[in-house]
C-alpha atoms as a PDB file:
ATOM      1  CA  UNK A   1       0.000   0.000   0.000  1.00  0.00           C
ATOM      2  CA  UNK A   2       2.788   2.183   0.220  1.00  0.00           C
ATOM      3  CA  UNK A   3       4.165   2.108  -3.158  1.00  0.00           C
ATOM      4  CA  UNK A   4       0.346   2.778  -4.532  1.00  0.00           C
ATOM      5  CA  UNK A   5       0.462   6.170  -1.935  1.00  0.00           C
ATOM      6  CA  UNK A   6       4.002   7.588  -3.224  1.00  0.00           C
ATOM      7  CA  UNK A   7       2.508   6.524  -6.819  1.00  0.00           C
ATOM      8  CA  UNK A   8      -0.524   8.625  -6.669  1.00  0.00           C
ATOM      9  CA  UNK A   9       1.641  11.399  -4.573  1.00  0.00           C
ATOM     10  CA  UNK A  10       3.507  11.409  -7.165  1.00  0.00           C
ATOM     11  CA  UNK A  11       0.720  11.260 -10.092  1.00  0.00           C
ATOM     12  CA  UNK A  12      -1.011  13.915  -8.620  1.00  0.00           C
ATOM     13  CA  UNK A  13       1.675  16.143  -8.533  1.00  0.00           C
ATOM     14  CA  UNK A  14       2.005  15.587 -12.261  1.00  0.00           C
ATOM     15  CA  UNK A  15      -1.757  16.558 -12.726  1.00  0.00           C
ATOM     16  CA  UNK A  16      -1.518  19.639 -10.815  1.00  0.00           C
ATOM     17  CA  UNK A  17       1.861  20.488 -13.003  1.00  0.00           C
ATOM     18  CA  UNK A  18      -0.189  19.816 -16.169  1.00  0.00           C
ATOM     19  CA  UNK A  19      -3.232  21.698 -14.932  1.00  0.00           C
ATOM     20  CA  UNK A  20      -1.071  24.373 -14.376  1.00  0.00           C
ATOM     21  CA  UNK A  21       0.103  24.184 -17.998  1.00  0.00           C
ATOM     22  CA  UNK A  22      -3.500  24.887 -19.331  1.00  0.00           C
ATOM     23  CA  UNK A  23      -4.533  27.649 -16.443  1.00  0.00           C
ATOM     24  CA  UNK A  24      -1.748  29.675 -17.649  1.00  0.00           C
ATOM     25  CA  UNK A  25      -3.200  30.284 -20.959  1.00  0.00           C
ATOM     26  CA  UNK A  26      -6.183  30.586 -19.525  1.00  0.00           C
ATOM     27  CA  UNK A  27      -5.902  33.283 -17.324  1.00  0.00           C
ATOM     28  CA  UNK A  28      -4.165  35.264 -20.295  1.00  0.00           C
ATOM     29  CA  UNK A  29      -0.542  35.127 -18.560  1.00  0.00           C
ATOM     30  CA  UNK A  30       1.550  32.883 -20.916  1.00  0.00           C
ATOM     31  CA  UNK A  31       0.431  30.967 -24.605  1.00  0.00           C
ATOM     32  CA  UNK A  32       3.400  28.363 -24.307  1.00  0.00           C
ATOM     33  CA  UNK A  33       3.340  25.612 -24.328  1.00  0.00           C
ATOM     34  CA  UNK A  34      -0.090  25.293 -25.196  1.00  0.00           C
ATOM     35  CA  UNK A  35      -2.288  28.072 -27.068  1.00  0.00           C
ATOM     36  CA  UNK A  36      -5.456  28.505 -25.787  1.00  0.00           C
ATOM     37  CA  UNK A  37      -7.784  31.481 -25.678  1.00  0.00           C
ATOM     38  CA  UNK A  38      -8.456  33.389 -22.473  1.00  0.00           C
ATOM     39  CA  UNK A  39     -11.277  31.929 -20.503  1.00  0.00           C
ATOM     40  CA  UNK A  40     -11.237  33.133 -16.842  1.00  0.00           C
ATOM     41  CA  UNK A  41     -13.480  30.826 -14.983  1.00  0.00           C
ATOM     42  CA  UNK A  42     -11.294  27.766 -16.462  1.00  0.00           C
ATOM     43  CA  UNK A  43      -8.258  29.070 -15.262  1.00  0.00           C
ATOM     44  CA  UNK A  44      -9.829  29.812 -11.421  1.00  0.00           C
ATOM     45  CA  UNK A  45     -11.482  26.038 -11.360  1.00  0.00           C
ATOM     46  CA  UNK A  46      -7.393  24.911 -12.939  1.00  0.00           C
ATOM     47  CA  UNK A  47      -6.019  26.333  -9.886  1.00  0.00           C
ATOM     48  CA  UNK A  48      -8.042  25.067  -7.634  1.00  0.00           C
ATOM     49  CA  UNK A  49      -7.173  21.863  -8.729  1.00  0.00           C
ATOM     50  CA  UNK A  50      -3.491  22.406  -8.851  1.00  0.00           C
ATOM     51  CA  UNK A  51      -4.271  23.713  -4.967  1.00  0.00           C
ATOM     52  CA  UNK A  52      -6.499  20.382  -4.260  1.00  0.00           C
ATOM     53  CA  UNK A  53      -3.874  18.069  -6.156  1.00  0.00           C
ATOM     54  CA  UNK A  54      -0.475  19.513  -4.326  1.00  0.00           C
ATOM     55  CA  UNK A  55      -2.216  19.485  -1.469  1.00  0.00           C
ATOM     56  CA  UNK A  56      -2.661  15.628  -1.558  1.00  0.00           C
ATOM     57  CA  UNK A  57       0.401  14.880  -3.490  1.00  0.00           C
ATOM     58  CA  UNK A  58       2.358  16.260  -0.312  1.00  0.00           C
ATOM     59  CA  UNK A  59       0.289  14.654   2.001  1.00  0.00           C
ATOM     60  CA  UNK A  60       1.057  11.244   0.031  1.00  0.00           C
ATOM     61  CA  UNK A  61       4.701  11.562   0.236  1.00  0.00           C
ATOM     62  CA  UNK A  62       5.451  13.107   3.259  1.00  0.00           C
ATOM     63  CA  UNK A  63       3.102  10.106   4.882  1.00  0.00           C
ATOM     64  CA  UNK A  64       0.739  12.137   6.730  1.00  0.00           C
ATOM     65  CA  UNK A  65      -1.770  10.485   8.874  1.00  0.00           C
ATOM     66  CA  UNK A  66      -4.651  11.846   6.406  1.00  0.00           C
ATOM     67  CA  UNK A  67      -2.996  10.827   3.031  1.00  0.00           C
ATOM     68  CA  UNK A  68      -5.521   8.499   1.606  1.00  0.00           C
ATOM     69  CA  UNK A  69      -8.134  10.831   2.449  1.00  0.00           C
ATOM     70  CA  UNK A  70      -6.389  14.028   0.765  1.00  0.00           C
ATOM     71  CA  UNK A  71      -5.854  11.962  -2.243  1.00  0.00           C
ATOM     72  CA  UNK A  72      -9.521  10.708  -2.285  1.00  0.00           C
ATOM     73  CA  UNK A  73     -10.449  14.701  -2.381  1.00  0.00           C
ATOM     74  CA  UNK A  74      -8.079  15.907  -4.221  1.00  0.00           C
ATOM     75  CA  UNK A  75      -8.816  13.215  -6.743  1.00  0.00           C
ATOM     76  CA  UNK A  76     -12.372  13.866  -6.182  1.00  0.00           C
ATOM     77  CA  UNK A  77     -12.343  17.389  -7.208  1.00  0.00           C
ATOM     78  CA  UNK A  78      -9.910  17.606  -9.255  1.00  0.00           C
ATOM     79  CA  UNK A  79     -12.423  15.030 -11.066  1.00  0.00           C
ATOM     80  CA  UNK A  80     -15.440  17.606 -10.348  1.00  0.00           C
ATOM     81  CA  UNK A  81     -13.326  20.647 -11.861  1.00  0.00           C
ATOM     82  CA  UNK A  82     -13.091  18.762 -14.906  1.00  0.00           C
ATOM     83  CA  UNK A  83     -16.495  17.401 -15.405  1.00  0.00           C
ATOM     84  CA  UNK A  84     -17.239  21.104 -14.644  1.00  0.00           C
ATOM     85  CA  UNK A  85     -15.454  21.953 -18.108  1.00  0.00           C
ATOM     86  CA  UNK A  86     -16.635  19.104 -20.042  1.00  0.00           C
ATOM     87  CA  UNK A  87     -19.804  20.541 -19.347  1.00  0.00           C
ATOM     88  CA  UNK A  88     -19.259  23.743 -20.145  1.00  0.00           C
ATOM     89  CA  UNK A  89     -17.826  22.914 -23.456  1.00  0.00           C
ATOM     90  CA  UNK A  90     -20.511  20.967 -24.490  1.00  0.00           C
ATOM     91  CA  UNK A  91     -23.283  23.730 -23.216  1.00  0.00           C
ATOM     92  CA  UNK A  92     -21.256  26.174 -25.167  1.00  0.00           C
ATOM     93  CA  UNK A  93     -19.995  28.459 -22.628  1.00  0.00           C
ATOM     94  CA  UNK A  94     -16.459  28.798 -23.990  1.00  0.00           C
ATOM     95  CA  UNK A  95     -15.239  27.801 -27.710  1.00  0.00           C
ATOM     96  CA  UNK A  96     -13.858  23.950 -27.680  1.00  0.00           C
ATOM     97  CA  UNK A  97     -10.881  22.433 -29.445  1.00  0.00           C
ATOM     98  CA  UNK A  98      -9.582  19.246 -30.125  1.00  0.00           C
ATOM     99  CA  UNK A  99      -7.143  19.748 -27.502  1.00  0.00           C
ATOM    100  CA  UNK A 100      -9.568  21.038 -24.749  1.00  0.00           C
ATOM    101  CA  UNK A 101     -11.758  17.706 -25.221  1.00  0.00           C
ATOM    102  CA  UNK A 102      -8.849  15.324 -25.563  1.00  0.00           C
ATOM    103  CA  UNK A 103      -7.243  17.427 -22.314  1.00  0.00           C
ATOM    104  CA  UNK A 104     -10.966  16.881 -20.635  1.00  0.00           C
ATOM    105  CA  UNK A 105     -11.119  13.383 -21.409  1.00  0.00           C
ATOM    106  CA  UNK A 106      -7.778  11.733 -20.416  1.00  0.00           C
ATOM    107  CA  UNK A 107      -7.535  13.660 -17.142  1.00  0.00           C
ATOM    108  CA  UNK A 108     -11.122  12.787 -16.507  1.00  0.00           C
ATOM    109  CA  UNK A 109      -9.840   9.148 -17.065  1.00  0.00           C
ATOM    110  CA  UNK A 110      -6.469   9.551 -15.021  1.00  0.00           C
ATOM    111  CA  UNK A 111      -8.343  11.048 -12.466  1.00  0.00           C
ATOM    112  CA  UNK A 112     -10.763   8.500 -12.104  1.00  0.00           C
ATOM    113  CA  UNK A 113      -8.573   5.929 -11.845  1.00  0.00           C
ATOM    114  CA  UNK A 114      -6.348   7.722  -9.091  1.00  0.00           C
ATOM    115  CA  UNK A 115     -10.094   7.880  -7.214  1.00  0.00           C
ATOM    116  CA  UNK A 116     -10.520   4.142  -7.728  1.00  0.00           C
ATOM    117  CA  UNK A 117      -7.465   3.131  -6.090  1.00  0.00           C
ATOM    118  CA  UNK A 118      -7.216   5.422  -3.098  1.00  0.00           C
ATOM    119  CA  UNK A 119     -10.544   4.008  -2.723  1.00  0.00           C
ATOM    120  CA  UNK A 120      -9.487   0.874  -2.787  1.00  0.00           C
ATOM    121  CA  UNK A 121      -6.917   1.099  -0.472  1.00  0.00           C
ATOM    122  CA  UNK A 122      -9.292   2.417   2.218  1.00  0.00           C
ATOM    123  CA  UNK A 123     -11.551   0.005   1.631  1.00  0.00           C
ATOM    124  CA  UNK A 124      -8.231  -2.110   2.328  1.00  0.00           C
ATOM    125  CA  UNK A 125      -6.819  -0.571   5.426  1.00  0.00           C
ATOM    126  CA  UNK A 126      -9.996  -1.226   7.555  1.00  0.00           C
END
């Protein structure tokens, strides 16, 4: 169970680096290394889940008591942030592109499988 913790510490910090990546563009403050157009409530919900995921990546590897659980909500909503933006895209609030849905849909995947397994493990550890 330990080497699934430091795996999704480690994960997650990779999701909040690669959230970062797309809330930069969104806020307006950098196009590289993705070009998107400015959308401002994308790029709050982005950082919140760069907040939520860092916060349970460092709770994962620095083995505090409540690591499963910050994973399971950071995971969590991380997860809702996204679903947030798949549904805005398809409701129209903001102009999709292939990248935004293929961006939606495999961390909507990743995410959902990080979910799964730190709820499997605390199914696990009771």
């Amino acid at each position: 169970m330990d080497a699934l913790r430091r795996a999704l510490g480690g994960l997650s910090l990779l999701y909040a680096l690669i959230f970062a990546m797309f809330a930069l563009p969104h806020a307006g403050i950098v196009s590289w290394p993705v070009h998107e157009s400015v959308i401002v409530p994308a790029a709050i919900v982005e950082t919140l889940c760069v907040a939520a995921l860092l916060t349970g990546g460092y709770g994962a590897l620095s083995g505090r008591s409540w690591a499963w659980d910050g994973l399971i909500y950071s995971h969590a909503a991380a997860l809702a942030g996204v679903v947030l933006g798949i549904l805005s895209l398809a409701f129209g609030a903001a102009a999709g592109s292939a990248l935004l849905t293929w961006y939606h849909s495999a961390m909507a995947a990743v995410l959902a499988a990080g979910l799964a397994g730190a709820f499997y493990v605390s199914r696990v550890r009771r």
